[in-house]
C-alpha atoms as a PDB file:
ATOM      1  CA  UNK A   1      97.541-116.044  34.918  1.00  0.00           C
ATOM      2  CA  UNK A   2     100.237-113.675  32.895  1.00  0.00           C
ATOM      3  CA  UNK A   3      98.695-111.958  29.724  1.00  0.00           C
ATOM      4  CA  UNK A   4     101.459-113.755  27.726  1.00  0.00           C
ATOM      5  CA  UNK A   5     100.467-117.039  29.119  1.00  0.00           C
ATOM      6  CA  UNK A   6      96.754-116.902  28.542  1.00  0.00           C
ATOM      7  CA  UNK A   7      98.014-115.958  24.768  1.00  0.00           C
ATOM      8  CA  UNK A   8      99.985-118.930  24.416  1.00  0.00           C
ATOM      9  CA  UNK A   9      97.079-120.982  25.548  1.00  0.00           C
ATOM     10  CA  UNK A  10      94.804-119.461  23.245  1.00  0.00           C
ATOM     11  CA  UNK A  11      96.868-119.918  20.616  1.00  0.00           C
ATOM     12  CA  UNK A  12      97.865-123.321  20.558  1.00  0.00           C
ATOM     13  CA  UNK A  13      93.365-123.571  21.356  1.00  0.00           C
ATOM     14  CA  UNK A  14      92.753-122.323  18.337  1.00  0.00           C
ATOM     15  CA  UNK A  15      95.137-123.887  16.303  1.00  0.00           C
ATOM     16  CA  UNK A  16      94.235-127.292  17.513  1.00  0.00           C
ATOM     17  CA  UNK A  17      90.404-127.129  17.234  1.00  0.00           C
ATOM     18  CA  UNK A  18      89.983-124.893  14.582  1.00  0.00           C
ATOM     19  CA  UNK A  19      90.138-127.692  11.401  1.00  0.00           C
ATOM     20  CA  UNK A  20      89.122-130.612  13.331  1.00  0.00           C
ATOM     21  CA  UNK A  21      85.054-131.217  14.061  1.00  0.00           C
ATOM     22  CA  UNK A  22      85.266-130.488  17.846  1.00  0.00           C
ATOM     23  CA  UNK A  23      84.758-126.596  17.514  1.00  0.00           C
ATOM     24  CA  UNK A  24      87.652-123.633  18.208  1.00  0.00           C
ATOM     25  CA  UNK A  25      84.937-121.067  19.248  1.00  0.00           C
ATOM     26  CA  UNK A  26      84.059-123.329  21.986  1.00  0.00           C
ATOM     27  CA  UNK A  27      86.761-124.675  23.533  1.00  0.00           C
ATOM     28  CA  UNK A  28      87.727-121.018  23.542  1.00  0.00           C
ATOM     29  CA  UNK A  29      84.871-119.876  25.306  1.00  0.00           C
ATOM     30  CA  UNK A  30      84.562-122.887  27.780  1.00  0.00           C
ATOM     31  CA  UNK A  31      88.921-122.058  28.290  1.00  0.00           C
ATOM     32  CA  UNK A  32      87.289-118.601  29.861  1.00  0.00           C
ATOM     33  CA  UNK A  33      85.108-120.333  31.988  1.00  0.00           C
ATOM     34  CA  UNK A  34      87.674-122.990  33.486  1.00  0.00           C
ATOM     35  CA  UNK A  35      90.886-120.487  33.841  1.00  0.00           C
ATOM     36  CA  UNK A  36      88.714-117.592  35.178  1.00  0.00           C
ATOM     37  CA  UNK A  37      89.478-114.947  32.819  1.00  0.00           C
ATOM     38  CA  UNK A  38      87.075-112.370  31.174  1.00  0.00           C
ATOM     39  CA  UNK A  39      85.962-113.886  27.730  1.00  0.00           C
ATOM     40  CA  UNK A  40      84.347-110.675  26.661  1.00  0.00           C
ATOM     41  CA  UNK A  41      88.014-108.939  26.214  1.00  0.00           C
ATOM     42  CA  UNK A  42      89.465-111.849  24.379  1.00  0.00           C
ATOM     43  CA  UNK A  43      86.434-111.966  21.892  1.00  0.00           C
ATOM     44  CA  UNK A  44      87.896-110.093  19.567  1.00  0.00           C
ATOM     45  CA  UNK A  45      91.558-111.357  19.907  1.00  0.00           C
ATOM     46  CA  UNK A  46      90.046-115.066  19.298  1.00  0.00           C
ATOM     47  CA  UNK A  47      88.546-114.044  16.044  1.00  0.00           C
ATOM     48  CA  UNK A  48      91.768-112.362  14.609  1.00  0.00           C
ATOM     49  CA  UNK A  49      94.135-115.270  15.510  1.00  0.00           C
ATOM     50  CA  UNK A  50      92.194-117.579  13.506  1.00  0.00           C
ATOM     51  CA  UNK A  51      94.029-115.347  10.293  1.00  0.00           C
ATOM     52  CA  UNK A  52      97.161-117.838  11.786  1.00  0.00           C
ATOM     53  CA  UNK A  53      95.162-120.992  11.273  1.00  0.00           C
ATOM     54  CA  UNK A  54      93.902-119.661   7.369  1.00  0.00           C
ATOM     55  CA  UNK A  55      97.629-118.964   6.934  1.00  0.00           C
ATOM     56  CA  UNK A  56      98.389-122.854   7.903  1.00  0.00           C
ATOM     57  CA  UNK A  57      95.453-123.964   5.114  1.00  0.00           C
ATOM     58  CA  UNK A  58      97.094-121.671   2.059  1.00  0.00           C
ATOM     59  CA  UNK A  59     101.038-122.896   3.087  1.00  0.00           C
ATOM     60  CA  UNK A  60     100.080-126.638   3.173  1.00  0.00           C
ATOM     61  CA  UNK A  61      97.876-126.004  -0.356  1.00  0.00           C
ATOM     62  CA  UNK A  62      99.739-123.925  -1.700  1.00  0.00           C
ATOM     63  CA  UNK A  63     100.158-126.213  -4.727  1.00  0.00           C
ATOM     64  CA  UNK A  64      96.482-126.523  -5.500  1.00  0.00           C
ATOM     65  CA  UNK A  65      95.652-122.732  -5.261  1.00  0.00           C
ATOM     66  CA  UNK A  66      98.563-122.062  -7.730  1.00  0.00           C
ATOM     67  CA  UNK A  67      96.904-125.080 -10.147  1.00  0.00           C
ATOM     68  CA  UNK A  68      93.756-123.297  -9.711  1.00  0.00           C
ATOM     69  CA  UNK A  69      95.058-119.512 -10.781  1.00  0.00           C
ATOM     70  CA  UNK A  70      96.506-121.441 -13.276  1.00  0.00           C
ATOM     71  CA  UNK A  71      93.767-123.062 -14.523  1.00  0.00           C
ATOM     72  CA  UNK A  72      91.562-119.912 -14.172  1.00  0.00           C
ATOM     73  CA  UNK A  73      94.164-118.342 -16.583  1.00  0.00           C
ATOM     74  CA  UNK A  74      93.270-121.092 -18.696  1.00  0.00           C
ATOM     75  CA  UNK A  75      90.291-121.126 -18.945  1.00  0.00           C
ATOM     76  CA  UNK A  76      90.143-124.711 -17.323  1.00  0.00           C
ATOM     77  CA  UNK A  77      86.845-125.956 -16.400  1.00  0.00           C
ATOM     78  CA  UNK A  78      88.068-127.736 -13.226  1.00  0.00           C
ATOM     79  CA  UNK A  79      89.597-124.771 -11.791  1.00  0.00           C
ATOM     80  CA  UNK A  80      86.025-122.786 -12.345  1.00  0.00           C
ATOM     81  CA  UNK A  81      83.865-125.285 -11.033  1.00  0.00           C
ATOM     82  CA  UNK A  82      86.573-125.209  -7.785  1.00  0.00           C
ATOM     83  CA  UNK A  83      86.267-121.220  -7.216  1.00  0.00           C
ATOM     84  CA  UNK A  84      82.544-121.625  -7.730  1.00  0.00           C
ATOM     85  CA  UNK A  85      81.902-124.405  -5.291  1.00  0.00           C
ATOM     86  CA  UNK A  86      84.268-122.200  -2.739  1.00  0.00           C
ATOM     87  CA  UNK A  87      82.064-118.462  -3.133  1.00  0.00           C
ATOM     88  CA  UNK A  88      78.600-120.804  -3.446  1.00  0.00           C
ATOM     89  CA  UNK A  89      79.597-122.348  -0.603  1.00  0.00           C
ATOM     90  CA  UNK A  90      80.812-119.263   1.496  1.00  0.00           C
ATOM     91  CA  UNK A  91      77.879-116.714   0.714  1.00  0.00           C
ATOM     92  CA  UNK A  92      74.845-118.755   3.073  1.00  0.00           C
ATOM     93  CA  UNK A  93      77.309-117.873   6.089  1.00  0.00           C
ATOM     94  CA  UNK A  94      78.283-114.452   4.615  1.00  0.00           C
ATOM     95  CA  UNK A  95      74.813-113.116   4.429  1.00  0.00           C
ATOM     96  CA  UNK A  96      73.355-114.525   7.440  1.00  0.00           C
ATOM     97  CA  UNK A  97      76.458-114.225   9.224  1.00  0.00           C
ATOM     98  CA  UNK A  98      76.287-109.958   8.265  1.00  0.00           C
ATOM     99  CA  UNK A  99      72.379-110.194   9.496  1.00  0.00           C
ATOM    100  CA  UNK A 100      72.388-112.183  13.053  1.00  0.00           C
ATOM    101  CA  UNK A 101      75.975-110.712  14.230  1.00  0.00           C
ATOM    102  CA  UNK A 102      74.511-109.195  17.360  1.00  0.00           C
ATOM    103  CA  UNK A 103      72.793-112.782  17.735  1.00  0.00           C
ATOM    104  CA  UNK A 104      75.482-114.443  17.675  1.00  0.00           C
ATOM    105  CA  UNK A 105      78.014-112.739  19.785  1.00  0.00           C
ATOM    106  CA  UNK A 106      75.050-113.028  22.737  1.00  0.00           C
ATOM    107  CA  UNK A 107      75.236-116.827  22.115  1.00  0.00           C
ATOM    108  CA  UNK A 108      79.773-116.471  22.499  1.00  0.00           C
ATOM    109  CA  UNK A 109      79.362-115.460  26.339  1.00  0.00           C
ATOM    110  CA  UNK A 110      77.073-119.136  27.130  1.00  0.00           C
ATOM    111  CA  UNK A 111      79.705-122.083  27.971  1.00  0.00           C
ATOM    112  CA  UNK A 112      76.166-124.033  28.516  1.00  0.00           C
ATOM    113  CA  UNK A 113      75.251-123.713  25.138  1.00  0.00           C
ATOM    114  CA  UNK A 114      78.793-124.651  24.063  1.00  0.00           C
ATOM    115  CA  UNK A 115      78.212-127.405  26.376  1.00  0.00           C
ATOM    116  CA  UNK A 116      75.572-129.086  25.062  1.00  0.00           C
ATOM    117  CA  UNK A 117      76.202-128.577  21.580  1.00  0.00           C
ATOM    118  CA  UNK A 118      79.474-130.553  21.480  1.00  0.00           C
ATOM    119  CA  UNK A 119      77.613-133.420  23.530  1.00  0.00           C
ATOM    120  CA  UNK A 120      74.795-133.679  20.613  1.00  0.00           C
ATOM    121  CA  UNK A 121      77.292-132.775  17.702  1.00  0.00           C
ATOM    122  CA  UNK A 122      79.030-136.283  18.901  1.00  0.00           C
ATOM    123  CA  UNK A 123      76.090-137.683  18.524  1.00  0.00           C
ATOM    124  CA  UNK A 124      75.547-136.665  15.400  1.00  0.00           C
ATOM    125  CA  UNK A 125      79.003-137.181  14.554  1.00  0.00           C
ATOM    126  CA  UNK A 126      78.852-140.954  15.170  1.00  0.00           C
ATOM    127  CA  UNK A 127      75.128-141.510  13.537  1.00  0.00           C
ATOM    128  CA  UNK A 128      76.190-139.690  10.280  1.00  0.00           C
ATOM    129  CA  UNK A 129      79.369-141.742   9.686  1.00  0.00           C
ATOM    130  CA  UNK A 130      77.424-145.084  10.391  1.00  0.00           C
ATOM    131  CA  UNK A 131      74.601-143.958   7.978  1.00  0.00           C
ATOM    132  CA  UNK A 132      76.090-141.618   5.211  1.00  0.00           C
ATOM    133  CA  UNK A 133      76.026-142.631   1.406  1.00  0.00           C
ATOM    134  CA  UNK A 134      79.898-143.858   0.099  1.00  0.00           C
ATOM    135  CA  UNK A 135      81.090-140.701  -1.487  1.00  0.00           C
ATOM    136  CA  UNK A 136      82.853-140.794  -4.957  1.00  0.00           C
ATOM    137  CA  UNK A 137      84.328-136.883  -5.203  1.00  0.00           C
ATOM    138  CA  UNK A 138      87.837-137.013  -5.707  1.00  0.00           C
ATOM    139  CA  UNK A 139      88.225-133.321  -5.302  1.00  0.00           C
ATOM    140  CA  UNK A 140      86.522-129.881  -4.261  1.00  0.00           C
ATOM    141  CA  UNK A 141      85.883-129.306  -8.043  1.00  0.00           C
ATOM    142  CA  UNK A 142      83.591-132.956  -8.552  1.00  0.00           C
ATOM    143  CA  UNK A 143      81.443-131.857  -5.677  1.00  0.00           C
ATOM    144  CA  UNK A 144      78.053-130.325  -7.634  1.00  0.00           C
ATOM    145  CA  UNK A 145      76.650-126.922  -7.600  1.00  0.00           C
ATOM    146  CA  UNK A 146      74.046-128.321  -5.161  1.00  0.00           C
ATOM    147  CA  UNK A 147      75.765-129.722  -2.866  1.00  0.00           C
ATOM    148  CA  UNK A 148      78.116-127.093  -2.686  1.00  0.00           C
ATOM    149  CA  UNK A 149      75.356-124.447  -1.988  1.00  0.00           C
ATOM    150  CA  UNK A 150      73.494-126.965   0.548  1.00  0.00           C
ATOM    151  CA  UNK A 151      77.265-127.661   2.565  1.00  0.00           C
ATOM    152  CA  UNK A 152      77.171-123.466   3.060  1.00  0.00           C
ATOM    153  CA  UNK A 153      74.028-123.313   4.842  1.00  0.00           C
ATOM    154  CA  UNK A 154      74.715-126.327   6.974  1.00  0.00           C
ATOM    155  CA  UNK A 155      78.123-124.366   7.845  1.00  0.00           C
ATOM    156  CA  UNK A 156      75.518-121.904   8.804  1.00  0.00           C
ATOM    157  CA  UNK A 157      74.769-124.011  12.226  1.00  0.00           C
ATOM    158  CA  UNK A 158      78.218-122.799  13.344  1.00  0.00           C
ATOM    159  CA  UNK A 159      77.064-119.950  14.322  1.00  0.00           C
ATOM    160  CA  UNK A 160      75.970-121.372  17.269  1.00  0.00           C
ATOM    161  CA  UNK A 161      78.959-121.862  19.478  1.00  0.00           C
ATOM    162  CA  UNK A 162      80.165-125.469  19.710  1.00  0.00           C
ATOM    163  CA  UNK A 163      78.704-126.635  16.674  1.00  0.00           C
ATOM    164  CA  UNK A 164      81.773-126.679  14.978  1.00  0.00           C
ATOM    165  CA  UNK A 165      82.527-124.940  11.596  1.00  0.00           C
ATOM    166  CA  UNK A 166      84.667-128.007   9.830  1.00  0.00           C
ATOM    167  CA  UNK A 167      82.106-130.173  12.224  1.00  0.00           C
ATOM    168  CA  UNK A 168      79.266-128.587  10.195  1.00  0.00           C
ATOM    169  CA  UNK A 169      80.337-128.415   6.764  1.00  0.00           C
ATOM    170  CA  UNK A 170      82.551-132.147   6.957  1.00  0.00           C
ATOM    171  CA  UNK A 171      79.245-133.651   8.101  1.00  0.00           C
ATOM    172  CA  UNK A 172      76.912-131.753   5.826  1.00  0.00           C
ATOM    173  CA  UNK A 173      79.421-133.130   2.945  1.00  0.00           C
ATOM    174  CA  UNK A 174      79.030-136.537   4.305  1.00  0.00           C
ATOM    175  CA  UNK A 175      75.396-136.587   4.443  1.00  0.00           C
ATOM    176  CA  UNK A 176      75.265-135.808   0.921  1.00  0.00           C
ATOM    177  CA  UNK A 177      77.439-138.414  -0.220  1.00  0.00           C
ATOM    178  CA  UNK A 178      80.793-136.331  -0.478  1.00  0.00           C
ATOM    179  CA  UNK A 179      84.052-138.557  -0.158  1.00  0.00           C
ATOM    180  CA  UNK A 180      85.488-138.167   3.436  1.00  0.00           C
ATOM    181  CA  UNK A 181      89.114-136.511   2.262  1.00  0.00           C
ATOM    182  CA  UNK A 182      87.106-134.495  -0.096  1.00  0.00           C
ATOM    183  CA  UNK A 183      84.638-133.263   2.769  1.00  0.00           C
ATOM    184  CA  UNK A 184      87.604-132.385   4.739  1.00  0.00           C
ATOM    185  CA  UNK A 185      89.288-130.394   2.338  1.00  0.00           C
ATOM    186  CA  UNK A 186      86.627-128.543   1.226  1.00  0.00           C
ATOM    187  CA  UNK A 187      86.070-127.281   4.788  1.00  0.00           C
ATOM    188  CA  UNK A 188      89.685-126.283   4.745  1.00  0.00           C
ATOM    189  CA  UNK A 189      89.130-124.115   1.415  1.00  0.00           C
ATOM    190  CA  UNK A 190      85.635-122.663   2.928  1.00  0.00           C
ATOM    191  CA  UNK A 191      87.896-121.523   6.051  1.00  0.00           C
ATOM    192  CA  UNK A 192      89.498-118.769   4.165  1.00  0.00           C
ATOM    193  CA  UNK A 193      86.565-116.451   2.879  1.00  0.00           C
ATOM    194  CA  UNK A 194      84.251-117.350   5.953  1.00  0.00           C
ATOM    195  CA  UNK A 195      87.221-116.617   8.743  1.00  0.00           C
ATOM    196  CA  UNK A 196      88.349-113.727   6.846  1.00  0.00           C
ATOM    197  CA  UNK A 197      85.135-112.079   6.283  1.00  0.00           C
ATOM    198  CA  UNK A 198      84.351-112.910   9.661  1.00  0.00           C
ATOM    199  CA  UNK A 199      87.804-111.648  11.105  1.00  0.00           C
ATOM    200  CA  UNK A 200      86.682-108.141   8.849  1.00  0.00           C
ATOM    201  CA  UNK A 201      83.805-107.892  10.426  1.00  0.00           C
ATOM    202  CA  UNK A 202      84.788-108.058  14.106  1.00  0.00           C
ATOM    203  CA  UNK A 203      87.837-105.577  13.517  1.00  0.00           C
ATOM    204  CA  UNK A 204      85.587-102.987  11.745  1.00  0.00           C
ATOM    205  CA  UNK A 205      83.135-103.408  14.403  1.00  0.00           C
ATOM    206  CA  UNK A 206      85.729-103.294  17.427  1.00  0.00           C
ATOM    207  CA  UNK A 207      88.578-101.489  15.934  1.00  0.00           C
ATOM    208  CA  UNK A 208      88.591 -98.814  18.455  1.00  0.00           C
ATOM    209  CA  UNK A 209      89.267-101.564  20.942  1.00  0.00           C
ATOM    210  CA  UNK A 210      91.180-105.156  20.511  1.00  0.00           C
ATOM    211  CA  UNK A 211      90.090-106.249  24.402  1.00  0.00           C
ATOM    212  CA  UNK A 212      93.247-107.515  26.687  1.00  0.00           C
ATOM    213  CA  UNK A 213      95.660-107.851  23.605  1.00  0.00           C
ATOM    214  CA  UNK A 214      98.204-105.616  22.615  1.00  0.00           C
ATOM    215  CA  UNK A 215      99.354-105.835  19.109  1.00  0.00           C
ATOM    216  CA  UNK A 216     102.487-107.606  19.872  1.00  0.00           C
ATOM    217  CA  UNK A 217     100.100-109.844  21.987  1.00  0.00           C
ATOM    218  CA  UNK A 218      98.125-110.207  18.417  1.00  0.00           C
ATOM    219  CA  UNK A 219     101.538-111.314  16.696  1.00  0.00           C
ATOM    220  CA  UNK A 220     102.150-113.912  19.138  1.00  0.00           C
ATOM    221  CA  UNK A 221      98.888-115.522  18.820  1.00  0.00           C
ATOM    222  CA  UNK A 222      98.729-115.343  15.272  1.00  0.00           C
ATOM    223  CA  UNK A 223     102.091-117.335  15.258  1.00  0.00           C
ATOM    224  CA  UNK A 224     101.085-120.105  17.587  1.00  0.00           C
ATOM    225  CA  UNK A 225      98.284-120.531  16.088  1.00  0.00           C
ATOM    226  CA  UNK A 226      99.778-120.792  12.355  1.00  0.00           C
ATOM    227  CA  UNK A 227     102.242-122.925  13.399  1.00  0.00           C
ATOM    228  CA  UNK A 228     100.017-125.285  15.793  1.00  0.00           C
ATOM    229  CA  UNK A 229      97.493-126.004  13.161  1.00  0.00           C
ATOM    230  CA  UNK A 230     100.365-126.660  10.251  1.00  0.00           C
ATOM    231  CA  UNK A 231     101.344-129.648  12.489  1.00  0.00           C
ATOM    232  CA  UNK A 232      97.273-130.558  12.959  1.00  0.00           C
ATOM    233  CA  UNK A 233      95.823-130.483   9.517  1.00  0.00           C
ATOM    234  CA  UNK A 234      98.600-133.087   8.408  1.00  0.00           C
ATOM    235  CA  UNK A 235      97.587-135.281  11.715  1.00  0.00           C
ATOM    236  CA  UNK A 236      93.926-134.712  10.959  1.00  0.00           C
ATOM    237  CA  UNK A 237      93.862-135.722   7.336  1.00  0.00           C
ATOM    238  CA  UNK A 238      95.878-138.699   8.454  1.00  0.00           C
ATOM    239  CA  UNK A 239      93.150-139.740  11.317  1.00  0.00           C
ATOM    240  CA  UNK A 240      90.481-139.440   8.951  1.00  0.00           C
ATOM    241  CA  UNK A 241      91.540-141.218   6.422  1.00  0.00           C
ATOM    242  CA  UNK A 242      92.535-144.247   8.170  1.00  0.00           C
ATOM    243  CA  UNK A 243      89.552-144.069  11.325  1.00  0.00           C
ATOM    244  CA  UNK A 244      86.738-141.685   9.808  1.00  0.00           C
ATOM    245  CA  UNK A 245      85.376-139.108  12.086  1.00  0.00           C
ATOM    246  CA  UNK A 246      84.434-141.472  14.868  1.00  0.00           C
ATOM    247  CA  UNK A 247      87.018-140.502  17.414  1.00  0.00           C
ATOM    248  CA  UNK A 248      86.115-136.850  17.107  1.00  0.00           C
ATOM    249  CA  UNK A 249      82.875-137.788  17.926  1.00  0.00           C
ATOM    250  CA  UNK A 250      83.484-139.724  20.793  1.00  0.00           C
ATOM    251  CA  UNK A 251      85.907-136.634  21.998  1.00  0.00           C
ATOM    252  CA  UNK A 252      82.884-134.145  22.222  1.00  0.00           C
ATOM    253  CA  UNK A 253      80.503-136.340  23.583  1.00  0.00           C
ATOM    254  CA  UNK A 254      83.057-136.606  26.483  1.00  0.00           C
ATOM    255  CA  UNK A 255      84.366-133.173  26.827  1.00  0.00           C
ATOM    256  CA  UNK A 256      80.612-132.135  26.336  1.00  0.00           C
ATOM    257  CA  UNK A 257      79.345-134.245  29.094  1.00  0.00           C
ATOM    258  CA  UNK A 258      82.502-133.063  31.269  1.00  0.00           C
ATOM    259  CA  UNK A 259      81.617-129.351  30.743  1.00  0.00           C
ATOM    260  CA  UNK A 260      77.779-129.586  31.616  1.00  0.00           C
ATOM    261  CA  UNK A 261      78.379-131.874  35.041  1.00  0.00           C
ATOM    262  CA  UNK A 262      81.109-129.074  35.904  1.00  0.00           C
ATOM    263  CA  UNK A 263      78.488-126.010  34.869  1.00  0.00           C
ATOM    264  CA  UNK A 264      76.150-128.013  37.152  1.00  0.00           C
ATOM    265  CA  UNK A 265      78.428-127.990  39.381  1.00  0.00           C
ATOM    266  CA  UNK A 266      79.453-124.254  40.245  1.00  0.00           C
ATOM    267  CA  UNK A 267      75.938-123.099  39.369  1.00  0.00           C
END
């Protein structure tokens, strides 16, 4: 497969998967296994192009982060309690995230574990949104120090690949009795501190190599990916308000089961 192709593809990956619960990082790594390339010199291109999907989050909200300067101008103690729930809820996955790194990337080069981790996170999907308590947050800044803090270390569980990051923190909000549009938004605010410290740390560690990707190749991606997850968030805000999560979990339990008889398979 052309270089430019295989960019394309990763691309419009990423910007598909990365806001919805059905994980980026491991549809990325299970696209390596099924189109035969080497995942290992992509690794770091994947990471960067998610900077295109955290692009898509601050053009579609632009409106409430210029509220919130605003209102931190102001004084404002909405506006506070939002930037605090954002940097309580992004330091669990900071710190642990700076500690396990070597962990973690081991874990990136498994499609198995991928595998069965979007199978159970189905699972989990569909028990938590027949069991979880009716939320009654009607925005990032009603959600309570506590919860806030607890929804960053259940992000945490996205460090394992196919756990999902908005699967993790949307569900984690949900358990604890967040509102469902409120869940989802607030794990479209955490995106942009944990995938840019995230994106920091992979170019400081790897910046004397970016893998198979030139930098135009880097442009391209970033692009596709912006503009393919602009046209997802609206869709995804739409499906869960009017079907819950349900469908999403339905969609891993399939494409989870589908992996793991095809790893089976070639083993």
């Amino acid at each position: 497969m052309g270089i430019i192709l295989t960019i394309i593809l990763l691309g419009i990956v990423e910007g598909v998967t990365e806001f919805i619960p059905v994980s980026s990082t491991g549809h990325l790594i299970l696209a390596g296994a099924l189109l035969g390339y080497d995942a290992g010199q992509w690794a770091v291109f994947n990471v960067v192009i998610q900077l295109g999907a955290i692009l898509a989050v601050i053009v579609l909200y632009w409106r409430t982060f210029w509220a919130v300067l605003i209102g931190l101008l102001g004084m404002q103690p909405d506006s506070w309690r939002f930037l605090r729930n954002i940097v309580v809820g992004f330091l669990p996955s900071a710190v642990i995230g700076f500690l396990l790194i070597n962990r973690i990337e081991a874990l990136l080069g498994s499609p198995m574990t991928v595998a069965w981790a979007l199978l159970l996170g189905g699972i989990a999907i569909l028990a938590i949104e027949r069991t979880a308590p009716k939320g009654h947050e009607k925005g990032v800044a009603d959600i309570s120090f506590g919860k806030a803090l607890a929804i960053g270390f259940i992000q945490c569980l996205a460090m394992i690949p196919g756990v999902s990051r908005s699967g993790a923190t949307i569900l984690g909000g949900l358990s604890l009795g967040v509102e469902r549009r409120t869940a989802a938004e607030f794990s479209f605010f955490l995106a942009i501190p944990t995938m840019l410290g995230a994106s920091t740390l992979e170019l400081v560690k790897h910046h004397d190599s970016l893998g198979a990707a030139t930098p135009a190749g880097i442009a391209i991606g970033f692009v596709v990916s912006f503009v393919v997850a602009l046209l997802v968030i609206r869709w995804f805000i739409g499906i869960v308000s009017r079907r819950g999560f349900a469908p999403f979990g339905w969609y891993r339990i399939l494409v989870g089961a589908a992996a793991l008889v095809w790893l089976f398979a070639i083993r």
